[in-house]
PDB file of N, CA and C in Angstrom:
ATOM      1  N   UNK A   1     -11.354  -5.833  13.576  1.00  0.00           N
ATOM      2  CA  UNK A   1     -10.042  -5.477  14.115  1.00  0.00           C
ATOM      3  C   UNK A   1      -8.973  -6.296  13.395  1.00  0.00           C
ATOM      4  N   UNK A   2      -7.984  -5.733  12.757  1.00  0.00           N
ATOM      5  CA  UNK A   2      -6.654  -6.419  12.584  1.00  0.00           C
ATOM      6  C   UNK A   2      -5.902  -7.089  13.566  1.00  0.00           C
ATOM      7  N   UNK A   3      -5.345  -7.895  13.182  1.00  0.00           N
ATOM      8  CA  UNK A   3      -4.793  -9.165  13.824  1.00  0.00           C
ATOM      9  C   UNK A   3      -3.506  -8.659  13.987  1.00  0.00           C
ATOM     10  N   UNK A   4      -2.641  -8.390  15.367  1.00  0.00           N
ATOM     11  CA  UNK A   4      -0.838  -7.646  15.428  1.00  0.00           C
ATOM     12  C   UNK A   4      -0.239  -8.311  14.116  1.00  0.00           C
ATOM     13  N   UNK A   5      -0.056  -9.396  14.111  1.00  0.00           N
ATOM     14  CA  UNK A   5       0.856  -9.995  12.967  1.00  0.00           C
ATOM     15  C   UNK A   5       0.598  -9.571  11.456  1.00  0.00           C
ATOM     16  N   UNK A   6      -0.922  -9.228  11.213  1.00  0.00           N
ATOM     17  CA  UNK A   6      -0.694  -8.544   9.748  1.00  0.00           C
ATOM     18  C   UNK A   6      -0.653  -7.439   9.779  1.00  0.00           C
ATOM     19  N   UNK A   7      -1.069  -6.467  10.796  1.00  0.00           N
ATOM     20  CA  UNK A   7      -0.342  -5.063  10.796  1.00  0.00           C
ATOM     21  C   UNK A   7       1.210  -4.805  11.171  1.00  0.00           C
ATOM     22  N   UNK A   8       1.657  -5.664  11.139  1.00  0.00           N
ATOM     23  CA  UNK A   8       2.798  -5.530  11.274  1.00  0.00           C
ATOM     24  C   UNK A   8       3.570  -5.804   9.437  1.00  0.00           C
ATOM     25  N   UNK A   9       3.263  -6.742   9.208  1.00  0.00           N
ATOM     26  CA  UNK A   9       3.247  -7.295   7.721  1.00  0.00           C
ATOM     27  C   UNK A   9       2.960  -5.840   6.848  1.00  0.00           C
ATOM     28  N   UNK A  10       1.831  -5.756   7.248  1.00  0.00           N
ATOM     29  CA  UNK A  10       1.021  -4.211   6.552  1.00  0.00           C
ATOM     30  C   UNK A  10       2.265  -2.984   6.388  1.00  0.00           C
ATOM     31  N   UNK A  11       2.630  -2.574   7.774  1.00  0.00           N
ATOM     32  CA  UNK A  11       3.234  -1.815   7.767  1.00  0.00           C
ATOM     33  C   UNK A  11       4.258  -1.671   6.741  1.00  0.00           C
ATOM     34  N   UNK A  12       5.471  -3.083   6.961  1.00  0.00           N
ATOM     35  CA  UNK A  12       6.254  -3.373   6.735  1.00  0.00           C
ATOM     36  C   UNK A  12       6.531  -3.098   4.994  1.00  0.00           C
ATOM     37  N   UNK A  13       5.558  -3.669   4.537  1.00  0.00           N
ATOM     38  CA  UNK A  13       5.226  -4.021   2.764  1.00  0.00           C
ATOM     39  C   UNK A  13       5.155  -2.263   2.735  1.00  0.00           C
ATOM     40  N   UNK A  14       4.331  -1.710   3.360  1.00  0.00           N
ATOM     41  CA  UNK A  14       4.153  -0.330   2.987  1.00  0.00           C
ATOM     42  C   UNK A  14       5.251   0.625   3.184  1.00  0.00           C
ATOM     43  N   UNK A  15       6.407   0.367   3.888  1.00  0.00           N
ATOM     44  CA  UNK A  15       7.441   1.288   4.630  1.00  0.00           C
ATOM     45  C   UNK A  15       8.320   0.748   3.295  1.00  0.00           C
ATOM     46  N   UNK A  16       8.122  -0.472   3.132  1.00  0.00           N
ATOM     47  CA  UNK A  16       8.974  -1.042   2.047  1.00  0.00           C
ATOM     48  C   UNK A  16       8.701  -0.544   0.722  1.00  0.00           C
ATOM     49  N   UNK A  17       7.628  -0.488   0.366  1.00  0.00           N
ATOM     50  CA  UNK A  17       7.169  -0.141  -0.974  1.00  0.00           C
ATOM     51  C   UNK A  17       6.658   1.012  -1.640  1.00  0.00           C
ATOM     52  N   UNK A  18       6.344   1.901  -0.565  1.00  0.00           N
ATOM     53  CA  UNK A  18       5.906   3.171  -0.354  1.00  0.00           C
ATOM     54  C   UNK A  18       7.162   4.155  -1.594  1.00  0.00           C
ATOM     55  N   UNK A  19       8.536   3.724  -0.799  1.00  0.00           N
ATOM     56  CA  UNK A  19       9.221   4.740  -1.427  1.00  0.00           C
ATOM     57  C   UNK A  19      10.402   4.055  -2.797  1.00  0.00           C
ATOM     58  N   UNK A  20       9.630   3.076  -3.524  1.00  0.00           N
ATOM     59  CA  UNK A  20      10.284   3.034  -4.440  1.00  0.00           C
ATOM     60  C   UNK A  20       9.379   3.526  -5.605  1.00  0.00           C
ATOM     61  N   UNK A  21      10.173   3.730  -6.750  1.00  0.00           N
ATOM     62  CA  UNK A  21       9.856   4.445  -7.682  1.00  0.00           C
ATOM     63  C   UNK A  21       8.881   4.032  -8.618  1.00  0.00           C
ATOM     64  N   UNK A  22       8.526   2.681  -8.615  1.00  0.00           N
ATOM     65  CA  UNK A  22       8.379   1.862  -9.883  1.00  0.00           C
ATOM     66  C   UNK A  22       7.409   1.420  -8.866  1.00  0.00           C
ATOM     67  N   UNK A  23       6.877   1.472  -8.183  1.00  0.00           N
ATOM     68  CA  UNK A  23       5.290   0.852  -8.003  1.00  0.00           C
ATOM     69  C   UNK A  23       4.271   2.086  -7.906  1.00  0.00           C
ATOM     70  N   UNK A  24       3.295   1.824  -8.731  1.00  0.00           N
ATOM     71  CA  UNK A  24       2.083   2.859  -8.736  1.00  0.00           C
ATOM     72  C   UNK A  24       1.203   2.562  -7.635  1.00  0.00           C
ATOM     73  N   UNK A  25       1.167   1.224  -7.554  1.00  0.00           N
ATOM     74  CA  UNK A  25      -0.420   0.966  -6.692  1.00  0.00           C
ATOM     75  C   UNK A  25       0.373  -0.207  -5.956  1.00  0.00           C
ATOM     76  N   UNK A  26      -0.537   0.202  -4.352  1.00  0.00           N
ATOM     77  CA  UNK A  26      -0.497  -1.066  -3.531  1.00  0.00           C
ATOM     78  C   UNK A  26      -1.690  -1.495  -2.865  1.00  0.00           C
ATOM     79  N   UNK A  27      -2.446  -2.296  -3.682  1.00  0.00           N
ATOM     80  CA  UNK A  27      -4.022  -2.598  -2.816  1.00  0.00           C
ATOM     81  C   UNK A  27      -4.108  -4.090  -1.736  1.00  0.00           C
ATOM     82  N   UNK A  28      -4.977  -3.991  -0.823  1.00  0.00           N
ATOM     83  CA  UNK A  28      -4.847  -4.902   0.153  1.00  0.00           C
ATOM     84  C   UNK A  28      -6.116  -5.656  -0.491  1.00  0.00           C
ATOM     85  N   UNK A  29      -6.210  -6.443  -0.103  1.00  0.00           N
ATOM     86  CA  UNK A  29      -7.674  -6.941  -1.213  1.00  0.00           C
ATOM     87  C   UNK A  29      -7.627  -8.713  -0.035  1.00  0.00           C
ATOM     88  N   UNK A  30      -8.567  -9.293  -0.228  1.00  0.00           N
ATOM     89  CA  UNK A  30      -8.961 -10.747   0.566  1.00  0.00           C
ATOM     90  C   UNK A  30      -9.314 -11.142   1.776  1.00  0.00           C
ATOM     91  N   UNK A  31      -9.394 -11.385   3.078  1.00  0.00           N
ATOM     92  CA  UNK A  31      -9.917 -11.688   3.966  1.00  0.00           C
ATOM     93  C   UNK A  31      -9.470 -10.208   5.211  1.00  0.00           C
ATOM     94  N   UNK A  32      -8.340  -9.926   5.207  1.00  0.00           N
ATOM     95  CA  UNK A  32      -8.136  -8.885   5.999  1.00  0.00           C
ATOM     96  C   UNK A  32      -8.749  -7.732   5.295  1.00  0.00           C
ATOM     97  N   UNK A  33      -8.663  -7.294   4.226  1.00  0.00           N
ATOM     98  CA  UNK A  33      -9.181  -6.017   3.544  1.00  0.00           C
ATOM     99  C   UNK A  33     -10.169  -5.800   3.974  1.00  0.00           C
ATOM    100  N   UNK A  34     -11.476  -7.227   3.660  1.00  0.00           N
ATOM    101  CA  UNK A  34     -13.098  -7.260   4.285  1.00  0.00           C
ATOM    102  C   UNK A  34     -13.111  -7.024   5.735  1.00  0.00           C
ATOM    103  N   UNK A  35     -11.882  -7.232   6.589  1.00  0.00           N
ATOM    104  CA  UNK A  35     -11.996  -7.331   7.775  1.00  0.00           C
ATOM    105  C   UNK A  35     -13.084  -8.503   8.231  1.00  0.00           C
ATOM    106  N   UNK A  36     -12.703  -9.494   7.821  1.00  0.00           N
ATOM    107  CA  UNK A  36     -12.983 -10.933   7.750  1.00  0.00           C
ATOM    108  C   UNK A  36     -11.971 -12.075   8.395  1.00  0.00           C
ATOM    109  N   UNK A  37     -10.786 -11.778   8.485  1.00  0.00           N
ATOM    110  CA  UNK A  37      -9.018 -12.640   9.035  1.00  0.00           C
ATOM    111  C   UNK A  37      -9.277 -12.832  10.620  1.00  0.00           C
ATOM    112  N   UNK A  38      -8.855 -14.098  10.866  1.00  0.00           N
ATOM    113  CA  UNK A  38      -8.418 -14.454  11.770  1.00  0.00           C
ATOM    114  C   UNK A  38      -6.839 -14.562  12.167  1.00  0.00           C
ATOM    115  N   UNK A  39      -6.708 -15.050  13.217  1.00  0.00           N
ATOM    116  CA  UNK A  39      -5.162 -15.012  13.412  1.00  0.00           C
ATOM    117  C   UNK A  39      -4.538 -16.194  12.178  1.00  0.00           C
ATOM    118  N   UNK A  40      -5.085 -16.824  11.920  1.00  0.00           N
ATOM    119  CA  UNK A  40      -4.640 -17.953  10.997  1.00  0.00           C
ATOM    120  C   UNK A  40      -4.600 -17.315   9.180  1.00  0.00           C
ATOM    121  N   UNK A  41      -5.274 -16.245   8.630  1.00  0.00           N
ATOM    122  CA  UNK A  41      -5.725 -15.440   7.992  1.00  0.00           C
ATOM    123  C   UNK A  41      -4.167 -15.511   7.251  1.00  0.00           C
ATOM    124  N   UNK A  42      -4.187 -15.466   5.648  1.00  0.00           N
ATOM    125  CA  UNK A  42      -2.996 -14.547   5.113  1.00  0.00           C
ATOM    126  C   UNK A  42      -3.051 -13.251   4.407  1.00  0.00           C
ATOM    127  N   UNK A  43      -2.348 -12.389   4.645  1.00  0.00           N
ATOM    128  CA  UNK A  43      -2.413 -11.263   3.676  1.00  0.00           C
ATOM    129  C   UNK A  43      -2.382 -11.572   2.472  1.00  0.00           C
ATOM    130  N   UNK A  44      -3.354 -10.713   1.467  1.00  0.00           N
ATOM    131  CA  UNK A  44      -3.832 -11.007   0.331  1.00  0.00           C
ATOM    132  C   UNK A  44      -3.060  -9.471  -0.246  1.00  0.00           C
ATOM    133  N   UNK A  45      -2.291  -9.372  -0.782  1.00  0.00           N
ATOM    134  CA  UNK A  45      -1.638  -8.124  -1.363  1.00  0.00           C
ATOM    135  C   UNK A  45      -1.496  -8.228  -3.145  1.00  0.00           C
ATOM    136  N   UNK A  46      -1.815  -6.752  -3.863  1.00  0.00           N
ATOM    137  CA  UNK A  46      -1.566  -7.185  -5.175  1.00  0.00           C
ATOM    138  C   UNK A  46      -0.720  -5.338  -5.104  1.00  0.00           C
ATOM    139  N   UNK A  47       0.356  -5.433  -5.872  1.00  0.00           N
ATOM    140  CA  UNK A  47       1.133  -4.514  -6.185  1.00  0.00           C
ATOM    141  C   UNK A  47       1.641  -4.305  -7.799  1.00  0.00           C
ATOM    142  N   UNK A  48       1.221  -3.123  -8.101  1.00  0.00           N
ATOM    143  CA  UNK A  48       1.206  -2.880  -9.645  1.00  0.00           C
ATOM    144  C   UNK A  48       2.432  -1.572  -9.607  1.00  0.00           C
ATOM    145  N   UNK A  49       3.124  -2.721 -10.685  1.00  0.00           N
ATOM    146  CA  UNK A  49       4.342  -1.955 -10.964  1.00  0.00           C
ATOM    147  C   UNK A  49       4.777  -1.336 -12.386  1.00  0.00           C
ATOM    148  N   UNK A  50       5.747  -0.618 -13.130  1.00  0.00           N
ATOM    149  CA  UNK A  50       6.239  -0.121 -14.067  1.00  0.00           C
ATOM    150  C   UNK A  50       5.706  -1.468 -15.320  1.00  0.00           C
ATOM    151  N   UNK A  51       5.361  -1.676 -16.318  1.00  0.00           N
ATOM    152  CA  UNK A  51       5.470  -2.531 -16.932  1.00  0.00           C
ATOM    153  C   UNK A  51       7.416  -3.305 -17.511  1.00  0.00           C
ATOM    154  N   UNK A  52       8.395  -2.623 -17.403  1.00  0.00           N
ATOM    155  CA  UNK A  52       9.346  -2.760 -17.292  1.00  0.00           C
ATOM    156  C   UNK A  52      10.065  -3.138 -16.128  1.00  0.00           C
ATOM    157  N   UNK A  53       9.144  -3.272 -14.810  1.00  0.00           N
ATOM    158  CA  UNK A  53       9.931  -3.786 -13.503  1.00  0.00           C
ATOM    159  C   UNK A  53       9.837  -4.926 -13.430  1.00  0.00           C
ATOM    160  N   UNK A  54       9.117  -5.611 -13.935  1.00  0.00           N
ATOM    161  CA  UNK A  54       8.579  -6.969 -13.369  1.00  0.00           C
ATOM    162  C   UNK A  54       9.799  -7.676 -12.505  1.00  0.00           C
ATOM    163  N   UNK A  55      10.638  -7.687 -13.059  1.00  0.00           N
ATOM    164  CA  UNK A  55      12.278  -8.299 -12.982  1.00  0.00           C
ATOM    165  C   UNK A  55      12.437  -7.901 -11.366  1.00  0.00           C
ATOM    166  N   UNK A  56      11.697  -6.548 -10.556  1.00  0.00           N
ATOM    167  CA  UNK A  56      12.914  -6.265  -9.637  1.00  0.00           C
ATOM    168  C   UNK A  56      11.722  -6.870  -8.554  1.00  0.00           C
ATOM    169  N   UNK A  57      10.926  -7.435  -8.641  1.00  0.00           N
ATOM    170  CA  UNK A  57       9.975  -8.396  -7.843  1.00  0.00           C
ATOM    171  C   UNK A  57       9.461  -9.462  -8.060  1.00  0.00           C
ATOM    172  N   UNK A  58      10.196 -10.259  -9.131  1.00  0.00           N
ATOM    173  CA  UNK A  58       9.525 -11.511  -9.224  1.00  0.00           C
ATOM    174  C   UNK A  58      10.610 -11.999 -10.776  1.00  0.00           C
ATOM    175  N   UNK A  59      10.958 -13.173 -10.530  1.00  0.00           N
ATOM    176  CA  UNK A  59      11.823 -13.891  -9.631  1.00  0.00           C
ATOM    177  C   UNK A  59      12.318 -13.775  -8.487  1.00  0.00           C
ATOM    178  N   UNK A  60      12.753 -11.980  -7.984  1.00  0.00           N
ATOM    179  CA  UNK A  60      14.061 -11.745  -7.313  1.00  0.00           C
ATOM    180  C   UNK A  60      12.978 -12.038  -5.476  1.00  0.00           C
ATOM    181  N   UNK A  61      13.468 -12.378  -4.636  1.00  0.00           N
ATOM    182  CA  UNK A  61      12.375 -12.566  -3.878  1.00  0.00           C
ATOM    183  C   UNK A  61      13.124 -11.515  -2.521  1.00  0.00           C
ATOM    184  N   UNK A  62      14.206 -10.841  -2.611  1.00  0.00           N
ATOM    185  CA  UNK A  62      14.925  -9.955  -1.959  1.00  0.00           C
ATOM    186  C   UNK A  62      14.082  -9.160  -1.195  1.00  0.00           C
ATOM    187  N   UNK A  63      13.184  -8.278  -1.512  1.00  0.00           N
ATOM    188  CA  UNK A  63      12.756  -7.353  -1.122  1.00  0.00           C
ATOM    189  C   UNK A  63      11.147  -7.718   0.223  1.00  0.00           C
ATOM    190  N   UNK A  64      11.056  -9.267   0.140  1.00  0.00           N
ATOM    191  CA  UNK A  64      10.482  -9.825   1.018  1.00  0.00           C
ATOM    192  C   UNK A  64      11.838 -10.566   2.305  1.00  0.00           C
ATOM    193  N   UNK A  65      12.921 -10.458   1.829  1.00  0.00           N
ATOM    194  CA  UNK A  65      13.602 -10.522   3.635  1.00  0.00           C
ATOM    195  C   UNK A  65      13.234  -9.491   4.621  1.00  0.00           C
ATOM    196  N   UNK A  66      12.931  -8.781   3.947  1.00  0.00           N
ATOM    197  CA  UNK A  66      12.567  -7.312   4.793  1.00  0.00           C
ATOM    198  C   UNK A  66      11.461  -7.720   5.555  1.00  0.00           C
ATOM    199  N   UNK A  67      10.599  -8.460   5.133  1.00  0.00           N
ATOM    200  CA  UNK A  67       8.871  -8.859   6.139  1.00  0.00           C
ATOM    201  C   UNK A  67       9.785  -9.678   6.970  1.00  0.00           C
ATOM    202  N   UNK A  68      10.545 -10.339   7.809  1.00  0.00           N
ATOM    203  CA  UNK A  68      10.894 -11.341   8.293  1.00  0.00           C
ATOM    204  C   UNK A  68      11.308 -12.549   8.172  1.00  0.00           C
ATOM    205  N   UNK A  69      12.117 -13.722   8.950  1.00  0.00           N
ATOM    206  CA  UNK A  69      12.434 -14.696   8.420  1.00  0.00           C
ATOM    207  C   UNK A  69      12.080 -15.763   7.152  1.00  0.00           C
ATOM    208  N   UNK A  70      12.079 -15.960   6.320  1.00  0.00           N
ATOM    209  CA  UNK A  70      10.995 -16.565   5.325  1.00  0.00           C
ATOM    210  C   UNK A  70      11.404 -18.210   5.339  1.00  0.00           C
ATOM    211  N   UNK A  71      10.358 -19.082   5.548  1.00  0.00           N
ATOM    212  CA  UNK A  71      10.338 -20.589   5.700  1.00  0.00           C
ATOM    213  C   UNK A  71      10.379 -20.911   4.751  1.00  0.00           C
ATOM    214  N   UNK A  72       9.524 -20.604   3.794  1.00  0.00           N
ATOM    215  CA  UNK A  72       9.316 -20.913   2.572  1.00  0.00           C
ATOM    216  C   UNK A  72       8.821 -20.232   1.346  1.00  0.00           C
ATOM    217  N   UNK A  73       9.166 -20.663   0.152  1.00  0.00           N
ATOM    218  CA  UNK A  73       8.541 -19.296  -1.035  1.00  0.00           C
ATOM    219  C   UNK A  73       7.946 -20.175  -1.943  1.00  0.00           C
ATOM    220  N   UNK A  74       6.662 -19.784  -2.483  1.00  0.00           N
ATOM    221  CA  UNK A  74       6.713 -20.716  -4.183  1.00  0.00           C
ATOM    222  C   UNK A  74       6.157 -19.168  -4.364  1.00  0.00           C
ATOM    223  N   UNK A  75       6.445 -19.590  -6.128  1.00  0.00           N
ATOM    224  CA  UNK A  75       6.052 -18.485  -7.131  1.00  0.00           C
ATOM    225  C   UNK A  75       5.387 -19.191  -8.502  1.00  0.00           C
ATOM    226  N   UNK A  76       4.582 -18.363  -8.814  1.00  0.00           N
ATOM    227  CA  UNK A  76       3.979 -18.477 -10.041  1.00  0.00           C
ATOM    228  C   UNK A  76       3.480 -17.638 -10.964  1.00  0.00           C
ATOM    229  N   UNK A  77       4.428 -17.524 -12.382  1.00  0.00           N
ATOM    230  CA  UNK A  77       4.747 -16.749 -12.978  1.00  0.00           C
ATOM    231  C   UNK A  77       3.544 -16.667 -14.128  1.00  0.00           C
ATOM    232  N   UNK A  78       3.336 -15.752 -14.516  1.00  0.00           N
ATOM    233  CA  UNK A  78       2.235 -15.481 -15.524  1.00  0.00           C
ATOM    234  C   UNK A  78       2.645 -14.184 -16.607  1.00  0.00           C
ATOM    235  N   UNK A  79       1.861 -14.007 -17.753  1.00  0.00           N
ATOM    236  CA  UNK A  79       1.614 -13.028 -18.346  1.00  0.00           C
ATOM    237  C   UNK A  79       1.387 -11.630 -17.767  1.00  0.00           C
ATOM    238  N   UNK A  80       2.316 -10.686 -17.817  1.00  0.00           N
ATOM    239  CA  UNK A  80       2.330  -9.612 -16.852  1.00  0.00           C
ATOM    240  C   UNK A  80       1.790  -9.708 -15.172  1.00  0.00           C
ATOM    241  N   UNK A  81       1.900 -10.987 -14.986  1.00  0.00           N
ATOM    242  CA  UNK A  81       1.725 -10.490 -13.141  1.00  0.00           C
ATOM    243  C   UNK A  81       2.268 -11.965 -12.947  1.00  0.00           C
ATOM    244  N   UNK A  82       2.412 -12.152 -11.674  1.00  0.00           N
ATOM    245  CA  UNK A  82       3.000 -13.395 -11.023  1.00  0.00           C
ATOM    246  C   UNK A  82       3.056 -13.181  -9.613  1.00  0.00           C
ATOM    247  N   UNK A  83       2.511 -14.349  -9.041  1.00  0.00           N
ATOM    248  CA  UNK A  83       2.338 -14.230  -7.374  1.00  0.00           C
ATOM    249  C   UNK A  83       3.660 -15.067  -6.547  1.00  0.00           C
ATOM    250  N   UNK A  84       3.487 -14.460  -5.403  1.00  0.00           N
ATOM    251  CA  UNK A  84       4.610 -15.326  -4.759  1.00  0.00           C
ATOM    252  C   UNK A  84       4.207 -15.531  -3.292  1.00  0.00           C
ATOM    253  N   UNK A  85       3.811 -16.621  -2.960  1.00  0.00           N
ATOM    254  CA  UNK A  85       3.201 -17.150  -1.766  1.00  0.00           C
ATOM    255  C   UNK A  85       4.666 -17.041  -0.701  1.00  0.00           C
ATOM    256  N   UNK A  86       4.743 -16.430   0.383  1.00  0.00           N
ATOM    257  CA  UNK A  86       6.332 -16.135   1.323  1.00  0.00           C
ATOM    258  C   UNK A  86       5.037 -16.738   3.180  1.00  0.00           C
ATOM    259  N   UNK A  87       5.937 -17.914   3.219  1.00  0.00           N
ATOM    260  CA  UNK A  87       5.619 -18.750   4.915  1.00  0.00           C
ATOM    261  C   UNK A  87       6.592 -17.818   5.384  1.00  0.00           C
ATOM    262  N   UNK A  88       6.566 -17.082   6.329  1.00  0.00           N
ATOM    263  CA  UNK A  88       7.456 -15.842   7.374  1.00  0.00           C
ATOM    264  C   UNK A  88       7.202 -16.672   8.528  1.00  0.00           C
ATOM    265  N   UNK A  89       7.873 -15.802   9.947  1.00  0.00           N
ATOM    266  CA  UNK A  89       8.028 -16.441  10.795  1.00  0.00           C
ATOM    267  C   UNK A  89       6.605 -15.947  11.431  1.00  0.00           C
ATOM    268  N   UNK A  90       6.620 -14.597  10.820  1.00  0.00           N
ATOM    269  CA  UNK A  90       5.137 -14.162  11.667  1.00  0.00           C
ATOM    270  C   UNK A  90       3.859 -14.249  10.897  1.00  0.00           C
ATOM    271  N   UNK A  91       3.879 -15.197   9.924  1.00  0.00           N
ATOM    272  CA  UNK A  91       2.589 -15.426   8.988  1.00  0.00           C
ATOM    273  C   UNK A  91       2.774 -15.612   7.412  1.00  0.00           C
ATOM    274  N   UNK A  92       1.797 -15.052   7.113  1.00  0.00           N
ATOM    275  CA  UNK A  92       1.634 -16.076   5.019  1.00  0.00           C
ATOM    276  C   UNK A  92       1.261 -14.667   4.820  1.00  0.00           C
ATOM    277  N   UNK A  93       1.942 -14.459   3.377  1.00  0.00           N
ATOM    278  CA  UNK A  93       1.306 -13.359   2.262  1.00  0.00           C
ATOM    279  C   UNK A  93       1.473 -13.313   1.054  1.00  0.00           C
ATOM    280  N   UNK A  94       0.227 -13.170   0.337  1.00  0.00           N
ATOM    281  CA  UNK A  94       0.856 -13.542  -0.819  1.00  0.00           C
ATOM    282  C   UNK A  94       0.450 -12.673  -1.781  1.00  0.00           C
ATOM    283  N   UNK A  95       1.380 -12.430  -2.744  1.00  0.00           N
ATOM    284  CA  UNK A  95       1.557 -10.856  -3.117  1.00  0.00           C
ATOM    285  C   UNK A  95       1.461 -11.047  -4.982  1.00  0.00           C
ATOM    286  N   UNK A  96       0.379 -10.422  -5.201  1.00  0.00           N
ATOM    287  CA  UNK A  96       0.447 -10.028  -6.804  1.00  0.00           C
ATOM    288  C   UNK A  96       1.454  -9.578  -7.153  1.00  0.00           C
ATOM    289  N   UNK A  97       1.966  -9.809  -8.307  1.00  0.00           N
ATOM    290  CA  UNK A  97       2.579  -8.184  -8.723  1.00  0.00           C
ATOM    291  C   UNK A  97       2.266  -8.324  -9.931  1.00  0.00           C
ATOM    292  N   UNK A  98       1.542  -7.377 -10.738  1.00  0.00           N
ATOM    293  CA  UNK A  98       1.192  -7.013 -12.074  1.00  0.00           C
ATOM    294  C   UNK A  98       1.603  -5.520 -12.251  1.00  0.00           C
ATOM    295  N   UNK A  99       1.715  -5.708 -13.905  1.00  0.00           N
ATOM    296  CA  UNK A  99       2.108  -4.578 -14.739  1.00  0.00           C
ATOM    297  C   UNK A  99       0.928  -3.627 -14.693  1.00  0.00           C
ATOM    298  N   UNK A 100       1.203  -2.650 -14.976  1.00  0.00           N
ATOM    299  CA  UNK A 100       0.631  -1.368 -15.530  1.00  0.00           C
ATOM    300  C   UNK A 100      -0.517  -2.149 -16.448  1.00  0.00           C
ATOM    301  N   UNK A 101       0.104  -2.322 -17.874  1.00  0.00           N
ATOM    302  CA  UNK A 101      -0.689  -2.759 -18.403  1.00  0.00           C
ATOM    303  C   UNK A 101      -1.418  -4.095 -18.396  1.00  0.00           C
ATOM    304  N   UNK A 102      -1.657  -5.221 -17.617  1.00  0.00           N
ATOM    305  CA  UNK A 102      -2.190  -5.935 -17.323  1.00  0.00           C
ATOM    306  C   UNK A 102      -2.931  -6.008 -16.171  1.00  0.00           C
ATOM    307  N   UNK A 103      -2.897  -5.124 -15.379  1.00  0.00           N
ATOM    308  CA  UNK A 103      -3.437  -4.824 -13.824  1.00  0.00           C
ATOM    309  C   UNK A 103      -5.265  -4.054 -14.820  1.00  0.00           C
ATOM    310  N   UNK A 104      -6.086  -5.169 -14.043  1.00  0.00           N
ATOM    311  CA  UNK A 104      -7.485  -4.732 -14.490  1.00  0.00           C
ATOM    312  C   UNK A 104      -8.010  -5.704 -15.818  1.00  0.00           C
ATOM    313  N   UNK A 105      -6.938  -6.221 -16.661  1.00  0.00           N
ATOM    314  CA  UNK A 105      -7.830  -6.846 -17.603  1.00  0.00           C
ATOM    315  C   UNK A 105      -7.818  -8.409 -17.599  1.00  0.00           C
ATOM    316  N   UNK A 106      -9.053  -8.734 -17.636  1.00  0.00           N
ATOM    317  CA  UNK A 106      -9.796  -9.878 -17.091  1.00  0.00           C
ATOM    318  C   UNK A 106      -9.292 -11.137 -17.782  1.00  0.00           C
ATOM    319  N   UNK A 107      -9.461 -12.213 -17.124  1.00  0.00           N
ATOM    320  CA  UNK A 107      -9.052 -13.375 -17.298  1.00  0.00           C
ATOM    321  C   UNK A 107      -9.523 -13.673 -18.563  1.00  0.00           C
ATOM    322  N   UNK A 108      -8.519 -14.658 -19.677  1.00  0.00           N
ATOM    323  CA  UNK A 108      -9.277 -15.451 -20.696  1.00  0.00           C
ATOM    324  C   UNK A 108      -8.902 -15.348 -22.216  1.00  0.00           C
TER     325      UNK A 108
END
């Protein structure tokens, strides 16, 4: 069973991301996906975008006010993808975002 606070998260990312143009894929992937999460649990999200978007999700951290209050953010930027760990008021998620072309090829 999902935990209220990440279906709510769930929703949210999906109502959010669903209808923009420039993301192909939104996979849930890590302890909730397995249906493994506890209430303490963070969403594990990776979102693959335009290889030309990178810009409108990472640095920009805008489009996560939308999940709720945010405590805190770090980010870490990489070769076509970069994660961004967001403390909310109603929990932790932390969100891939890779390119087109880097989404799938392996570390190294």
């Amino acid at each position: 069973m999902i935990e209220p606070n990440h279906r709510l998260i769930l929703q949210q990312i999906d109502e959010i991301l669903r209808r923009n143009p420039v993301v192909h894929a939104l996979l849930l992937v890590g302890s909730v996906a397995r249906a493994a999460a506890d209430r303490w649990s963070d969403l594990d999200v990776i979102v693959v975008v335009a290889d030309d978007q990178m810009v409108a999700f990472t640095p920009a951290t805008l489009w996560i006010t939308a999940l709720g209050k945010i405590l805190a953010v770090e980010q870490y930027p990489g070769a076509g993808r970069a994660t961004t760990r967001a403390w909310l008021t109603n929990g932790r998620v932390d969100v891939v975002v890779a390119t087109e072309s880097c989404f799938g090829q392996e570390d190294g």
